[in-house]
Protein backbone atom coordinates (compact mmCIF):
# COMPACT_ATOMS: atom_id res chain seq x y z
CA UNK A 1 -138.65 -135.97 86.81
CA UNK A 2 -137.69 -132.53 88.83
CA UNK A 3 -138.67 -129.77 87.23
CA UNK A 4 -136.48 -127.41 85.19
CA UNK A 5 -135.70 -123.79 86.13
CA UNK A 6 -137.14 -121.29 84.35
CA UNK A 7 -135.69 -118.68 82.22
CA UNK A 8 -138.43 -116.26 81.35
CA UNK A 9 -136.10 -113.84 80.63
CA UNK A 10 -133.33 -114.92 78.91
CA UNK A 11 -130.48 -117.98 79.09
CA UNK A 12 -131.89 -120.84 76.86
CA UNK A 13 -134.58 -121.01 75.28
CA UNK A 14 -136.99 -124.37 75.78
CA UNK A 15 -137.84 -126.50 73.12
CA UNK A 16 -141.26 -126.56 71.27
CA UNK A 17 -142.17 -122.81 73.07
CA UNK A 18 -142.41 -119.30 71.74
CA UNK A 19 -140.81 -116.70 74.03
CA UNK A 20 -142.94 -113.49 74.37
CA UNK A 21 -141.32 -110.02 72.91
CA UNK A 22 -141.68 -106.63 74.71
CA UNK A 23 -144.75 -105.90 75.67
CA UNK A 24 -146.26 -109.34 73.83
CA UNK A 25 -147.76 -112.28 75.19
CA UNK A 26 -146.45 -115.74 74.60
CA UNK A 27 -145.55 -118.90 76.57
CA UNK A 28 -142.80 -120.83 78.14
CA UNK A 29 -142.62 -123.67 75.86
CA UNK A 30 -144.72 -125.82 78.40
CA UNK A 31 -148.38 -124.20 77.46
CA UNK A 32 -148.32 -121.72 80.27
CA UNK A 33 -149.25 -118.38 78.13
CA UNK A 34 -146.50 -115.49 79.76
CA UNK A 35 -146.73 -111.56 80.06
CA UNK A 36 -143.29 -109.59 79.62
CA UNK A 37 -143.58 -106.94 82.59
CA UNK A 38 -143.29 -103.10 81.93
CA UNK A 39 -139.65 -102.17 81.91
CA UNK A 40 -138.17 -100.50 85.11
CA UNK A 41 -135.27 -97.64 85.20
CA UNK A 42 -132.29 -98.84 86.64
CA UNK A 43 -131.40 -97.99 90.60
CA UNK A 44 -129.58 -95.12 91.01
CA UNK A 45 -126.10 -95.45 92.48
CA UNK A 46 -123.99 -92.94 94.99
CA UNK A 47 -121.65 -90.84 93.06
CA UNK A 48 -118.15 -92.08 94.21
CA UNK A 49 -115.50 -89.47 93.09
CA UNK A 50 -112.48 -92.40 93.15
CA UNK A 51 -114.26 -94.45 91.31
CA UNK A 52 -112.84 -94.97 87.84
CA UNK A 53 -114.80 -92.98 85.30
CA UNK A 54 -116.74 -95.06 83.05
CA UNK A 55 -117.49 -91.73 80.78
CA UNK A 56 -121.56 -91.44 79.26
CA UNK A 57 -123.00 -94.45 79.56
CA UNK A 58 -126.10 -94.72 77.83
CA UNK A 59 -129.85 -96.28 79.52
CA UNK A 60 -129.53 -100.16 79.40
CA UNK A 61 -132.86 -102.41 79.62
CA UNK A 62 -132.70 -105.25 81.99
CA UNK A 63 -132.92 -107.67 78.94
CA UNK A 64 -132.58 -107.65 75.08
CA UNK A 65 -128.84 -107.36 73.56
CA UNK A 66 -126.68 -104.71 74.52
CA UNK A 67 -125.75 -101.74 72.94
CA UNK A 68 -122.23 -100.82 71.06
CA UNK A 69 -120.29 -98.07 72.75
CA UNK A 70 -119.18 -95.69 71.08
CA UNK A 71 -115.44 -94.91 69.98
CA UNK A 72 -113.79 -92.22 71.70
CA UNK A 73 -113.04 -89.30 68.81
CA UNK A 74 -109.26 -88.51 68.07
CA UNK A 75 -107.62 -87.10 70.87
CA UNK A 76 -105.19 -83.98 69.76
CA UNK A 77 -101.31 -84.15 70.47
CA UNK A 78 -100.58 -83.60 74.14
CA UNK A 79 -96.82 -82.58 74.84
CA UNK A 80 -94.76 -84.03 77.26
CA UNK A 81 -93.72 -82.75 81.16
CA UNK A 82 -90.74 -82.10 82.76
CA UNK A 83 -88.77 -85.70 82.27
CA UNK A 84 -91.79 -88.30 81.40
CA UNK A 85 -95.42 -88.18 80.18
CA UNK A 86 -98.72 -87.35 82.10
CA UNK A 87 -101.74 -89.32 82.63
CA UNK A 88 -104.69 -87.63 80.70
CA UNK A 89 -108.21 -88.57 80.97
CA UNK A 90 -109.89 -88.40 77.52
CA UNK A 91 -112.27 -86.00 76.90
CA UNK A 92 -115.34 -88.39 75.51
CA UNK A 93 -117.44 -85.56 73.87
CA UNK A 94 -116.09 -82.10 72.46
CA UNK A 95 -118.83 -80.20 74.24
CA UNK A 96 -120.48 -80.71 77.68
CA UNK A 97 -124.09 -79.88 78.41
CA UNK A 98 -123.37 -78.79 81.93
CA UNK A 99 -120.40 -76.18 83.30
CA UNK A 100 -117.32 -77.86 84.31
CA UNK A 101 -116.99 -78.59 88.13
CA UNK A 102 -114.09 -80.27 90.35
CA UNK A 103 -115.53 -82.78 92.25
CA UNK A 104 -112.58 -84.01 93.55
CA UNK A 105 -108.80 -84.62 93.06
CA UNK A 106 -106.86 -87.52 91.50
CA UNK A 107 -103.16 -88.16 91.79
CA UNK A 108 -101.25 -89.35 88.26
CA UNK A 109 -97.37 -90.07 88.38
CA UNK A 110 -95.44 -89.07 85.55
CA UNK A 111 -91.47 -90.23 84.12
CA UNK A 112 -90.20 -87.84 86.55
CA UNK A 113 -91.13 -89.69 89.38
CA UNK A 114 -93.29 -86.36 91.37
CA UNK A 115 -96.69 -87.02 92.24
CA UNK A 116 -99.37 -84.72 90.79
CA UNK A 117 -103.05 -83.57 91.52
CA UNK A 118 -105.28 -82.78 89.05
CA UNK A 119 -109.10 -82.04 89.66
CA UNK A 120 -111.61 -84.50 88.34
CA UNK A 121 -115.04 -83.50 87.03
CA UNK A 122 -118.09 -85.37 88.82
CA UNK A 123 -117.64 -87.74 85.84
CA UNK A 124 -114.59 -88.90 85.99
CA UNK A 125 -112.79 -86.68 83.46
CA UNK A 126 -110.38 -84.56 83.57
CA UNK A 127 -110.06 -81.20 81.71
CA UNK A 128 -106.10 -80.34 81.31
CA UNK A 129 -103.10 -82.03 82.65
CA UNK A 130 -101.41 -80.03 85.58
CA UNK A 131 -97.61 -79.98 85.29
CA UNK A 132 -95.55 -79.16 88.15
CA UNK A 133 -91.46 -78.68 87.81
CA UNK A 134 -89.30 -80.94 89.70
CA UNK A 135 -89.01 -80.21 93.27
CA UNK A 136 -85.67 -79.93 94.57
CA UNK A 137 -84.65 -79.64 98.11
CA UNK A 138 -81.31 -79.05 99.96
CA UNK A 139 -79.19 -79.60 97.14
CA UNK A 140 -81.07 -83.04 96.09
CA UNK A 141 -82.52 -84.16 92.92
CA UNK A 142 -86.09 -84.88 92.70
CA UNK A 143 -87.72 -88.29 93.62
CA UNK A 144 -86.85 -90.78 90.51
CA UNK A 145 -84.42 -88.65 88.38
CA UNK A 146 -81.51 -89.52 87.50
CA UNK A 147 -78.26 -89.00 88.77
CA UNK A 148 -75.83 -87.29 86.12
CA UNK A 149 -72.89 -88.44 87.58
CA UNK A 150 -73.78 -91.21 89.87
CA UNK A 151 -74.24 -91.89 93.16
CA UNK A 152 -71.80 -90.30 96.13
CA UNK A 153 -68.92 -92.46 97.23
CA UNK A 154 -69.87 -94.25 100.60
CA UNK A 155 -67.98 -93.79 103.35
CA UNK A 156 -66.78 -96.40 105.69
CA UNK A 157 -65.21 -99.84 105.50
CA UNK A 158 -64.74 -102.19 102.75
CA UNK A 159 -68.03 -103.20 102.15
CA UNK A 160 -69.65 -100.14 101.94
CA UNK A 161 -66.87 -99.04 99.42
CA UNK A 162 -67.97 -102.03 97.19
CA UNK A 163 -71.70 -101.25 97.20
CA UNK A 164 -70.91 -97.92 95.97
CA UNK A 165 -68.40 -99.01 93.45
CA UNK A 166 -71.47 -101.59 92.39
CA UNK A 167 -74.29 -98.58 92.54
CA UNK A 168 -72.75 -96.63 90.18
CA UNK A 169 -69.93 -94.05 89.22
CA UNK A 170 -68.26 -91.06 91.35
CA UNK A 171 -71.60 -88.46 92.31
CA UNK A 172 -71.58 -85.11 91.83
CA UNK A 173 -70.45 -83.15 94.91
CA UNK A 174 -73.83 -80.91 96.20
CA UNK A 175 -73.52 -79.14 99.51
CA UNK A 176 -75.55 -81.48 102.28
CA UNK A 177 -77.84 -79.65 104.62
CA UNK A 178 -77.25 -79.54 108.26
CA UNK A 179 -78.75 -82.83 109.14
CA UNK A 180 -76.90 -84.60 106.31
CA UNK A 181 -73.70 -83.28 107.63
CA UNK A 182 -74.47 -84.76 111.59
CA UNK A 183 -75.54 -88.13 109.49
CA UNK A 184 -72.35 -88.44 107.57
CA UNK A 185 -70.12 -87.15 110.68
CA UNK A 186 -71.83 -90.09 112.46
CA UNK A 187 -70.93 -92.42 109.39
CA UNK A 188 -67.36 -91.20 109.47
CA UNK A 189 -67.02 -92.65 113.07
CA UNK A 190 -67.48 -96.18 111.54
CA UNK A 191 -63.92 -98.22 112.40
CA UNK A 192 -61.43 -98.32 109.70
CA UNK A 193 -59.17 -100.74 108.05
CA UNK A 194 -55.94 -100.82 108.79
CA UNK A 195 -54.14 -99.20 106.37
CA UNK A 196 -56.68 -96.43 106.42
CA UNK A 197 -55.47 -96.18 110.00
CA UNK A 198 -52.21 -96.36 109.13
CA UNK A 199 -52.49 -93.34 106.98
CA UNK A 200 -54.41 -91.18 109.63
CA UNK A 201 -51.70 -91.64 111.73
CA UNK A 202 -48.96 -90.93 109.42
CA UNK A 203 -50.86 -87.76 108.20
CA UNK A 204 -51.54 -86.70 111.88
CA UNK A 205 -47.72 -86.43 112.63
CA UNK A 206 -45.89 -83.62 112.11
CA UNK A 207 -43.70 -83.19 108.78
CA UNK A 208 -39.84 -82.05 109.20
CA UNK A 209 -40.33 -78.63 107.91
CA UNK A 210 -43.04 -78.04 110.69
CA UNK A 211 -40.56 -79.23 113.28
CA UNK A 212 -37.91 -77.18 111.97
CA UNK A 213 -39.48 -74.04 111.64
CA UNK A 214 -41.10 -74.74 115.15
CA UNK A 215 -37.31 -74.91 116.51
CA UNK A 216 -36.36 -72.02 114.54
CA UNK A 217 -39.23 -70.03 115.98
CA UNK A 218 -38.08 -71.17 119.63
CA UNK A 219 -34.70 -70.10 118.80
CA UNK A 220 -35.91 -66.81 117.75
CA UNK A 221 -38.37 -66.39 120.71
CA UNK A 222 -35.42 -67.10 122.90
CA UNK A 223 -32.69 -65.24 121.99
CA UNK A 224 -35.43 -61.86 121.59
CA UNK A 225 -36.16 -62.53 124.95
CA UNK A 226 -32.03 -62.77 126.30
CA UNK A 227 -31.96 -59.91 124.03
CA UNK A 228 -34.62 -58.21 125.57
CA UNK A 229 -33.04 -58.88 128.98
CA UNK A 230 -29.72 -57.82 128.49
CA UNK A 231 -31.16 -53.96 127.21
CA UNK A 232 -33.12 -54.14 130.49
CA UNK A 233 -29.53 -54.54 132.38
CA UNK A 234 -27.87 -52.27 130.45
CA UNK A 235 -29.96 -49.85 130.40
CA UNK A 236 -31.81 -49.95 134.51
CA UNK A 237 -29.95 -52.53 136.52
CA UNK A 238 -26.30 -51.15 135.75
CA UNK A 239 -27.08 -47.50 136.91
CA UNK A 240 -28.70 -49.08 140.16
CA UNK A 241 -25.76 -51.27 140.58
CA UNK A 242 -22.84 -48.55 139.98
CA UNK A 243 -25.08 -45.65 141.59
CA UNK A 244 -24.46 -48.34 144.81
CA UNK A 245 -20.74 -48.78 144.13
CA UNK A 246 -20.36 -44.86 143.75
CA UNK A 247 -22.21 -43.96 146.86
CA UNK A 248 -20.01 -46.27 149.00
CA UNK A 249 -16.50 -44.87 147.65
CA UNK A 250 -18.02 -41.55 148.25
CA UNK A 251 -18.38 -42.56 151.84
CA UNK A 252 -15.50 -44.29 152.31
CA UNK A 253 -13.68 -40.61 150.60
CA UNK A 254 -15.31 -38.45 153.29
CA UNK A 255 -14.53 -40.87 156.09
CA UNK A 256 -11.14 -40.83 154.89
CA UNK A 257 -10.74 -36.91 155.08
CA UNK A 258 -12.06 -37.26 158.67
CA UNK A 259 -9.98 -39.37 160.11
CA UNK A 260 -6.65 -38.73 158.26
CA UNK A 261 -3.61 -36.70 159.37
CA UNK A 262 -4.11 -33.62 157.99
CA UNK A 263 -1.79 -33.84 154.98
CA UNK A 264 -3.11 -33.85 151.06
CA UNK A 265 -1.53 -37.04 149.34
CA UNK A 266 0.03 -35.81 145.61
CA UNK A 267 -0.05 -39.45 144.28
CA UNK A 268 -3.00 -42.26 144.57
CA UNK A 269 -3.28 -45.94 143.77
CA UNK A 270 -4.94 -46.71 140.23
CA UNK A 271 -8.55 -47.49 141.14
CA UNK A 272 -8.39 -44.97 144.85
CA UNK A 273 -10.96 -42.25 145.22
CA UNK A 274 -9.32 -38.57 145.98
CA UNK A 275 -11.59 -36.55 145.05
CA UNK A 276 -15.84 -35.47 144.42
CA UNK A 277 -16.98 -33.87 141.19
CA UNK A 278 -19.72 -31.57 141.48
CA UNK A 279 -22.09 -29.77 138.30
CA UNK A 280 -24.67 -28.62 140.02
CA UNK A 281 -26.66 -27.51 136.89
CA UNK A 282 -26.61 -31.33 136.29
CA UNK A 283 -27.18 -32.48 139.71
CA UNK A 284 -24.07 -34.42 139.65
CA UNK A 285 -21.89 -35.25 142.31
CA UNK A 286 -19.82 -38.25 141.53
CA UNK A 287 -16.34 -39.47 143.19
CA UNK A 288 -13.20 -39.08 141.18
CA UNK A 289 -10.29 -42.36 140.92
CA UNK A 290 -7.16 -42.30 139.87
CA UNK A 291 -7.02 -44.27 136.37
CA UNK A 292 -9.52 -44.84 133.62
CA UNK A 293 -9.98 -48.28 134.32
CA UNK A 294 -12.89 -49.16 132.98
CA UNK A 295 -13.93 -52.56 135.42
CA UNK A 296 -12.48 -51.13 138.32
CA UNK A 297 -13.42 -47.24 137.89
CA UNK A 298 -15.82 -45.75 135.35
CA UNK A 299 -18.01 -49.22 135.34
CA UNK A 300 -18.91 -48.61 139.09
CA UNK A 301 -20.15 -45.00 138.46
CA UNK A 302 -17.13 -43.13 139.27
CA UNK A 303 -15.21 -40.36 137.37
CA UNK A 304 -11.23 -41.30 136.20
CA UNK A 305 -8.82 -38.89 136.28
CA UNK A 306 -5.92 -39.27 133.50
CA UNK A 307 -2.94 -40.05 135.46
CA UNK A 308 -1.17 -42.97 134.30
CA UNK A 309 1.80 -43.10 131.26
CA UNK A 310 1.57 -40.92 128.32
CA UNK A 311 -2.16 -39.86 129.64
CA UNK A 312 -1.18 -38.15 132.74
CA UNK A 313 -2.25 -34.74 133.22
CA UNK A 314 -2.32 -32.26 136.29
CA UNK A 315 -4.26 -32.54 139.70
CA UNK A 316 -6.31 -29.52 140.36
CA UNK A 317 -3.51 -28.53 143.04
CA UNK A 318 -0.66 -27.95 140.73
CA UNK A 319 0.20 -24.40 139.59
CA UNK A 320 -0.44 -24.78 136.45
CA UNK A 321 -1.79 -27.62 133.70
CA UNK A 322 -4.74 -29.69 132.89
CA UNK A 323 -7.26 -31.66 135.10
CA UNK A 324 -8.73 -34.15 132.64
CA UNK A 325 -10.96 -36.59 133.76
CA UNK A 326 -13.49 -39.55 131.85
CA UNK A 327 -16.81 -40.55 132.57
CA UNK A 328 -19.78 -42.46 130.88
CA UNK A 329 -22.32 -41.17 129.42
CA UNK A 330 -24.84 -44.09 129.39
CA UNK A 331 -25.31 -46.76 131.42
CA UNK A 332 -23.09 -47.52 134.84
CA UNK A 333 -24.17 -44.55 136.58
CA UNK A 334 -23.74 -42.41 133.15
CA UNK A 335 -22.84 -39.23 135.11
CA UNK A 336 -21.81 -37.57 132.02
CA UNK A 337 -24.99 -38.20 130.40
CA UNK A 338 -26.09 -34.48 129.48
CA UNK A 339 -22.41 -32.61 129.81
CA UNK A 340 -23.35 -31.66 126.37
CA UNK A 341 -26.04 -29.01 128.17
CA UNK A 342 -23.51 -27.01 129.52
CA UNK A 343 -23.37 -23.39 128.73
CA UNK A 344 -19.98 -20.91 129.12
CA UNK A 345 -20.06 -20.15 132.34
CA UNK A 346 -21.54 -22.82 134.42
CA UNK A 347 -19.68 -23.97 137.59
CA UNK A 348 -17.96 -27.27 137.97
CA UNK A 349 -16.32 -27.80 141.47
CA UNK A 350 -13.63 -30.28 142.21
CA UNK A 351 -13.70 -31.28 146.18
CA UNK A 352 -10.41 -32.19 147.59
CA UNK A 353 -9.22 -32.80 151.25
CA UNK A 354 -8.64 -29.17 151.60
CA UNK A 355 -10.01 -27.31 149.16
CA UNK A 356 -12.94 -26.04 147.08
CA UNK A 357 -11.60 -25.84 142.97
CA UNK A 358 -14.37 -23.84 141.10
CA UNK A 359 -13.96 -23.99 136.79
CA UNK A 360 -16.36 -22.05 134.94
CA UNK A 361 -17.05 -23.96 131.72
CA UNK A 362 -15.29 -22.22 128.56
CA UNK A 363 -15.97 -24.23 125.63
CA UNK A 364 -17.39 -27.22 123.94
CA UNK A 365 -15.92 -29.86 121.24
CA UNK A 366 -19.68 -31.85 120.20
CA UNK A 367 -17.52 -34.68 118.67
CA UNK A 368 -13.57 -35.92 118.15
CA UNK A 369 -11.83 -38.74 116.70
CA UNK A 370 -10.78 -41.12 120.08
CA UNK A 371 -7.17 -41.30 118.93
CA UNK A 372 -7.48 -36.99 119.04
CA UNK A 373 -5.20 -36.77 122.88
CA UNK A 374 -4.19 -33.40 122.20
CA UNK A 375 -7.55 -32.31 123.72
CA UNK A 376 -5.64 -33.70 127.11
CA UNK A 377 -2.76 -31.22 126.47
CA UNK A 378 -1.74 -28.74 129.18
CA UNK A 379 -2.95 -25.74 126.96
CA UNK A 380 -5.66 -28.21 125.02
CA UNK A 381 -5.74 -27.64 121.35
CA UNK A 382 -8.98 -26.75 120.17
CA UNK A 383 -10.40 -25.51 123.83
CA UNK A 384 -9.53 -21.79 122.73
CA UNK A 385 -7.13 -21.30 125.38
CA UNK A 386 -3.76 -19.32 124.19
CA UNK A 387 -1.55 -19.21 127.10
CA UNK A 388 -1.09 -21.82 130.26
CA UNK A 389 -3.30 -21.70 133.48
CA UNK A 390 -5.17 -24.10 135.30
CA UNK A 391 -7.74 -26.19 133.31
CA UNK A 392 -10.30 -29.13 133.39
CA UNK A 393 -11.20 -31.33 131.05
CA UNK A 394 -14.25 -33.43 131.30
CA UNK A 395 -14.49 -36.54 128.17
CA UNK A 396 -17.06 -39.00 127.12
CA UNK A 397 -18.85 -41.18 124.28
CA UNK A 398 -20.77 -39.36 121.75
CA UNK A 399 -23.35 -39.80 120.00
CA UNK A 400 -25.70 -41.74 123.06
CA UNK A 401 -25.21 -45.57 123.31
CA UNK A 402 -22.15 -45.90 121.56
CA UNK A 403 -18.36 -45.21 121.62
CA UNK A 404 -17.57 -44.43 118.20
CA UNK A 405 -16.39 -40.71 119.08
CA UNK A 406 -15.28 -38.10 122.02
CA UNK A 407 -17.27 -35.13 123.66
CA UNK A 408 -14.51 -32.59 124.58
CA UNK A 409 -15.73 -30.21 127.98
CA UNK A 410 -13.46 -27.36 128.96
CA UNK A 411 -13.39 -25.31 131.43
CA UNK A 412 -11.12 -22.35 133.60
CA UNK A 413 -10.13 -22.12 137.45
CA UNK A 414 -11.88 -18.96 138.84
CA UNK A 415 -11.95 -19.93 142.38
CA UNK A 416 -9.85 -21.68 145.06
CA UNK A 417 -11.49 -22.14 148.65
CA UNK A 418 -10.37 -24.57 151.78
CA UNK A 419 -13.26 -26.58 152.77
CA UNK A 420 -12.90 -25.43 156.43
CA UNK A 421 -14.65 -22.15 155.25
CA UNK A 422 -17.54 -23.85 153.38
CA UNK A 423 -18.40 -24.58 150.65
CA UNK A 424 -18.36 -21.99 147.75
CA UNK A 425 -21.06 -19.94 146.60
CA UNK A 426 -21.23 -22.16 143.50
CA UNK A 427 -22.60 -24.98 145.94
CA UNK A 428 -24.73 -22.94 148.01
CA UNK A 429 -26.22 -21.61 145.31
């Protein structure tokens, strides 16, 4: 028959035996007398600061029955965090023999979703819960709380478009940081459906009223710039041009008197140079043509003398009467341009083949109707002559840059010299 295990210490008892108490003698059941040994403290074991606190825990002997814990005493009303509750270890006793001490740190997760540390006494407990608001970064909401308005649309194809729609409504529009922005810039680059490309394209090109006010704005640009052009060749290129033209019939009148026979001609072709003007207080000296043509005589810088049908006046030879002669006063040589500076007095020579005719300027009208030809009378009206003698007249545009009245220049012979004596003192001067 093998022989039994023994028990002295507890499990069954055997049959027909006494068992021994604490500190007693007795026997086994089988007539072997036992001793109960002298009870021994339990080991000690390492603190472990994760361990999970098993509060006081009162001595235990290695045998007999063991003892009732103790009920924890009413805990009072803890409130609750920022968007859930907190874990709270239980204080087991209201007063503590010892001062408290943090022995270490123990993280608890609350409704919110945030972790939290809170330090743990060597025992395990923990004094007061440690609340921490939400942390919120870049415009996010906090780990685990919930979206007011649903998550953001996705952006990309189809597919993506139905997740979101499945996720949840339309998400509240936050600003994204910088790195959310280069994510979603990249996401944006995914390849689109067709009618999404479609669209792009039809959006990308250009509505009518941008291509008409694009044309409009040429049109403008354009004609500013012909504008622009023309004041440039009113204003430089025609003097150049008709300070050419005047300086070759000027020639051509000199050449003329040179090589001619000696006799003074009383009538000239319309268009024909006779004559030079000279102002020397103006630094003008300008040839003079019969008619007051204006292509084929004042355009090309010259001076026309009034000499055709109801306009004709005297040449500075006759006896007696009016020399009246045109000119512009801007543009095309403009060599009446500052006639208006004259003062009573100044000379103004007329250069013939023969002679030297010196006026000294007598008057001055500033302004007169066009239609106003009694200015071009033999005894003008208006110049302040009474009686008849030999005049000049001198006529242009007023005010500057337009034609909309007449600037009226007389003046009185004082001198008569042949040009094979010099010239006058009124040119040498």
């Amino acid at each position: 028959m093998p022989e039994t295990p023994q028990e002295p210490y507890g499990g069954r008892e055997p049959s027909g035996g006494q068992r021994g108490y604490e500190g007693q003698e007795g026997d086994d059941g089988y007539g072997t007398p036992q001793t109960a040994p002298p009870p021994q403290p339990p080991e000690p074991q390492p603190y472990d600061p994760y361990a999970a606190p098993q509060g006081h825990q009162q001595y235990q002997q290695p045998y007999g029955p063991a003892p009732v814990a103790e009920p924890y005493p009413p805990q009072p009303y803890q409130p609750e965090g920022h968007g859930g509750t907190e874990t709270y270890r239980p204080e087991p006793y209201p007063a503590e023999p010892y001062p408290s001490e943090t022995y270490g740190t123990e993280t608890t997760y609350g409704g919110s979703g945030y972790a939290t540390e809170v330090p743990v006494r060597h025992d395990g407990t923990v004094p007061m819960p440690v609340v921490e608001p939400p942390r919120i970064a870049d415009g996010q909401p906090a780990a685990g709380e919930a979206e007011p308005y649903g998550p953001e649309p996705s952006v990309g194809g189809r597919a993506e478009r139905r997740r979101a729609a499945k996720s949840g409504g339309r998400r509240r529009n936050v600003p994204m940081p910088v790195s959310a922005a280069a994510s979603a810039g990249s996401a944006s680059e995914a390849p689109m459906t067709r009618l999404e490309a479609r669209r792009a394209a039809r959006a990308a090109k250009d509505g009518f009223g941008v291509i008409a006010s694009r044309a409009v704005g040429e049109i403008f640009i354009t004609f500013g710039v012909l504008m622009l052009l023309f004041v440039v060749y009113q204003l430089v290129w025609t003097n150049v041009q008709a300070g050419l033209e005047a300086g070759k019939e000027k020639d051509r009148i000199t050449e003329n008197w040179a090589n001619g026979d000696g006799k003074e001609q009383k009538a000239f072709a319309p268009g024909q140079g006779f004559a030079i003007l000279h102002i020397p207080k103006l630094d003008v000296v300008v040839p003079v043509a019969e008619g007051i043509d204006k292509e084929r005589v004042l355009d090309k810088g010259m001076v026309g003398h009034y000499g055709e049908g109801t306009l004709k006046t005297a040449m500075p030879s006759d006896k007696e009467g009016n020399f009246a002669v045109a000119g512009h006063r801007n543009t095309h040589g403009e060599p009446f341009r500052y006639i208006n500076q004259l003062r009573p007095g100044d000379p103004i020579v007329v250069e013939t083949r023969d002679r030297y005719y010196v006026y000294e300027m007598a008057s001055i009208l500033p302004q007169t109707p066009p239609s106003n030809v009694s200015v071009l009378k033999p005894v003008p009206d208006g110049s302040g002559f009474t009686e008849p003698g030999r005049y000049i007249t001198l006529t242009t545009c007023t005010p500057e840059f337009t034609s909309t009245y007449r600037m009226i220049v007389w003046g009185k012979l004082v001198e008569e010299q042949p040009r094979d004596k010099g010239e006058p003192k009124a040119l040498a001067g």
